[in-house]
Protein backbone atom coordinates (compact mmCIF):
# COMPACT_ATOMS: atom_id res chain seq x y z
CA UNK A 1 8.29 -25.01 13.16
CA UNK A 2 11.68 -23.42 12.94
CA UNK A 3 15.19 -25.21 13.58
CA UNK A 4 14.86 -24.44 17.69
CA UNK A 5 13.91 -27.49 19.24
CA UNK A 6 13.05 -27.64 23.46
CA UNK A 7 15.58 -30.38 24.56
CA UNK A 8 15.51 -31.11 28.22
CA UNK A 9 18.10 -29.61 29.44
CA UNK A 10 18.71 -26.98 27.24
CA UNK A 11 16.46 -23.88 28.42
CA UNK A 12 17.28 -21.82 25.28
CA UNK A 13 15.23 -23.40 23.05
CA UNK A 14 18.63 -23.48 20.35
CA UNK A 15 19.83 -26.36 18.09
CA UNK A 16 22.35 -27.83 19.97
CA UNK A 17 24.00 -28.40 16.56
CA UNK A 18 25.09 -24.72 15.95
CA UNK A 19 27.67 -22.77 17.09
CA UNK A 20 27.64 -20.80 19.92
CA UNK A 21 29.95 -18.06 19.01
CA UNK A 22 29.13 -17.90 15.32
CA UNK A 23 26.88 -14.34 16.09
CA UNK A 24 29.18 -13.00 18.44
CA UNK A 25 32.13 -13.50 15.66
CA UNK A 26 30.24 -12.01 12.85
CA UNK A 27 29.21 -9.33 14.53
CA UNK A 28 32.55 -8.10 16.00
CA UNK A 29 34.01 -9.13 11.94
CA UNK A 30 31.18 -6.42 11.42
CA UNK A 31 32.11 -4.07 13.60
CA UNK A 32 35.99 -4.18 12.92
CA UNK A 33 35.01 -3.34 9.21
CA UNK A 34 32.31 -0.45 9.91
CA UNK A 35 35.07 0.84 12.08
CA UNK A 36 37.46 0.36 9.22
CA UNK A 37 35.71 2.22 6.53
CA UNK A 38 34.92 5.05 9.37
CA UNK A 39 38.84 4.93 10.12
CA UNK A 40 39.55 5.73 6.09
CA UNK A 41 36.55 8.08 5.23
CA UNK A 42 37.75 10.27 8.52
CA UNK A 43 41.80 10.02 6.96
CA UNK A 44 40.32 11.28 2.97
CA UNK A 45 38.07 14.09 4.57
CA UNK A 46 40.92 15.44 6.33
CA UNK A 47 42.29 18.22 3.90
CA UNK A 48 46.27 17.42 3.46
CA UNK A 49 46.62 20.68 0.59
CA UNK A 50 44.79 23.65 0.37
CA UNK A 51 45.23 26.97 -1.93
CA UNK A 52 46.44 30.15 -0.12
CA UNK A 53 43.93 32.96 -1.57
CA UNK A 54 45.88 36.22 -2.95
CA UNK A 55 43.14 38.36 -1.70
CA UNK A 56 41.03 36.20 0.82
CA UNK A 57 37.57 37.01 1.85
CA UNK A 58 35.61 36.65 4.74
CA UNK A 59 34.80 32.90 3.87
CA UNK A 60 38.36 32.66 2.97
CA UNK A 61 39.73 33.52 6.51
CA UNK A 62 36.90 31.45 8.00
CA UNK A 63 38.24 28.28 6.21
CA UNK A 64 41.95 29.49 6.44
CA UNK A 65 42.16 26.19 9.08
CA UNK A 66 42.15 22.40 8.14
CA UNK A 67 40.62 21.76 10.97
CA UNK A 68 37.76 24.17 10.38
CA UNK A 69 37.62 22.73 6.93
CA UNK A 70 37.39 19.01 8.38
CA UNK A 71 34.24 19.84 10.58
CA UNK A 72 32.83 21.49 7.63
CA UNK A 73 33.00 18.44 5.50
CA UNK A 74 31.81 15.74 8.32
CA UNK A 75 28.81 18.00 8.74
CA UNK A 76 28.07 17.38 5.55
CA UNK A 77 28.73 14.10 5.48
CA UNK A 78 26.72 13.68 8.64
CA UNK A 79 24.09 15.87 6.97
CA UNK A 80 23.89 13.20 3.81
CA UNK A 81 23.58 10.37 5.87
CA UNK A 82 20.50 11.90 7.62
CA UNK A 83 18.91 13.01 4.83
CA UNK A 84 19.53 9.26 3.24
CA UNK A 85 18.00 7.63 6.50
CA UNK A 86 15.45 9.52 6.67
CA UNK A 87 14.59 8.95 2.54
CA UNK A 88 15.18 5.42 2.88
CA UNK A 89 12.47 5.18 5.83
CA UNK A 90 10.13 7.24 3.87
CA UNK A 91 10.28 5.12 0.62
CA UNK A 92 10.53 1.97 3.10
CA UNK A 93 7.03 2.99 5.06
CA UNK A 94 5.10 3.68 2.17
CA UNK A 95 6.39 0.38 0.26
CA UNK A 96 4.98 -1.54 3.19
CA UNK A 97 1.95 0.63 3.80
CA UNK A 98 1.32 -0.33 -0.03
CA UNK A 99 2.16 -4.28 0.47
CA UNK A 100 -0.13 -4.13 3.37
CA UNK A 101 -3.05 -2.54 0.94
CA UNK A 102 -3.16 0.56 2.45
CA UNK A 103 -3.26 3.42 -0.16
CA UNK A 104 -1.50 6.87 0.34
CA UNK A 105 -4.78 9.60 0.49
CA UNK A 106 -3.20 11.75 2.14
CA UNK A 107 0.28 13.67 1.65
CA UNK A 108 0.66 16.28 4.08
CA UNK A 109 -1.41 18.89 4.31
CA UNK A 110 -2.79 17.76 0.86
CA UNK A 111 -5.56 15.14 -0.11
CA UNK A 112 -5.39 13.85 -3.19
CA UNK A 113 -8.54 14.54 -5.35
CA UNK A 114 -8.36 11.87 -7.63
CA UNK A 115 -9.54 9.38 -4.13
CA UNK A 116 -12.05 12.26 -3.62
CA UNK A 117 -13.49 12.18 -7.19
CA UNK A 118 -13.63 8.46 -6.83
CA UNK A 119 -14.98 8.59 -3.77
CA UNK A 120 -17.81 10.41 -5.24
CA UNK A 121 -18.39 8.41 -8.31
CA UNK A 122 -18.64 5.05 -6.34
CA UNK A 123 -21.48 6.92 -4.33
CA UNK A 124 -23.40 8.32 -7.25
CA UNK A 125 -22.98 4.23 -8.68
CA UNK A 126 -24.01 2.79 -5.41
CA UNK A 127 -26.98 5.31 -5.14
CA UNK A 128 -28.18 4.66 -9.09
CA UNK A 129 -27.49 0.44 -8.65
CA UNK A 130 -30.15 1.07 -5.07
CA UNK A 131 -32.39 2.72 -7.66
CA UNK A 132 -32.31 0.39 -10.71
CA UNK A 133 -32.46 -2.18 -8.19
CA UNK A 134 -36.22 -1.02 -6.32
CA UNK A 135 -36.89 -0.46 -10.23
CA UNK A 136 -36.34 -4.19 -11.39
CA UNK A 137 -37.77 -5.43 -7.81
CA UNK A 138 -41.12 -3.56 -9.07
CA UNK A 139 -41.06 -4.95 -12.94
CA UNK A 140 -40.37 -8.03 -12.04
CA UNK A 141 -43.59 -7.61 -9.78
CA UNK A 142 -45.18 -6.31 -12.34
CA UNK A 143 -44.46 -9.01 -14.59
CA UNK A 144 -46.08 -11.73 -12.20
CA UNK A 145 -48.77 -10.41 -12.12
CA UNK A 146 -49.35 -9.58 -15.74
CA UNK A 147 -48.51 -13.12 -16.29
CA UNK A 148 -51.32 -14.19 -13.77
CA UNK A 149 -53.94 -11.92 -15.46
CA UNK A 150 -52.76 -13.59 -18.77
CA UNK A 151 -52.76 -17.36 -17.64
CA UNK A 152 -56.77 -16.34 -15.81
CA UNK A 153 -57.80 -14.54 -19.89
CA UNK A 154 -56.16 -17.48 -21.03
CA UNK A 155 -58.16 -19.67 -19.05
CA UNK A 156 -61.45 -17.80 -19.90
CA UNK A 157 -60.95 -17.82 -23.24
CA UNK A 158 -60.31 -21.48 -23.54
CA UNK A 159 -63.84 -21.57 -21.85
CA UNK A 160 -65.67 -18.95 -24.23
CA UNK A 161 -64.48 -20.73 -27.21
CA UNK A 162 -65.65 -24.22 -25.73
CA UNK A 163 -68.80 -21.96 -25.32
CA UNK A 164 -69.22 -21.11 -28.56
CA UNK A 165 -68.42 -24.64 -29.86
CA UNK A 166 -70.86 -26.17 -27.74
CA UNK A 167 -73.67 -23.56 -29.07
CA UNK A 168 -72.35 -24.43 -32.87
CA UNK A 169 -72.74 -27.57 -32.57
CA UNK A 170 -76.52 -26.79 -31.13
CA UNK A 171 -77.37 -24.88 -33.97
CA UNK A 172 -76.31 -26.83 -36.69
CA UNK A 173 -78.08 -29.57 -34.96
């Protein structure tokens, strides 16, 4: 069991022992320094000096604005941070796909051949193991009753040979 204990009176469920505002203080601590560090990236992407072109270009007169220039790089910046989400999630999913024991088999539009080709083998293996298997089942079969045939000439010899002892001993008698 966790640290929440049912108290009567106390419908929560919480340890009475903690303190109630601890989450609500870290979290606005959070937010005042997330909105901090958005506060300073915005100030260095603004552009405070820029080069005059001698002979400007299309591009050139495009960009001629800082504020054009600021967009520019927050879409970019924007544009990173997507990108690194949506990396992040991908390298996240299949780390816990592969914790979970599920392998990756297929990528897209591609299937990898190497599950394929294994795929394959363990059929061929389980098909030869069925075969070798009916094939012992039948030896061993086999083998029972060669052994009874050999215990039953066993037997009969062991009774010829007390034959011919008993007619010895007549003749010599």
């Amino acid at each position: 069991m966790g640290a929440s204990t049912l108290q009567p009176g106390n419908s929560t469920g919480e340890d009475p022992t903690e303190e109630p505002g601890r989450g609500r203080t870290l979290g606005l601590v959070s937010l005042v320094l997330l909105l901090a560090g958005m506060g300073i990236v915005t100030y260095r992407l603004y552009p405070d000096e820029r080069r005059q072109a001698v002979n400007p270009s299309f591009i050139d007169n495009i960009f001629a604005s800082n504020l054009v220039i600021f967009i520019a790089r927050v879409i970019l910046l924007l544009g990173a941070g997507v990108l690194a989400a949506g990396m992040s999630f991908v390298v996240l999913s299949i780390w816990k796909r592969a914790d979970a024991g599920h392998y990756l088999t297929r990528f897209g539009p591609f299937e990898t051949e190497a599950i394929e080709d294994i795929r394959g083998e363990v059929e061929t293996w389980q098909a030869n193991w069925a075969e070798q298997s009916q094939k012992v089942i039948e030896l061993n079969e086999r083998i029972e009753e060669s052994d009874a045939l050999i215990a039953k000439l066993h037997g009969e010899l062991r009774e010829a040979n007390t034959v011919i002892e008993s007619l010895r001993d007549q003749a010599s008698s």
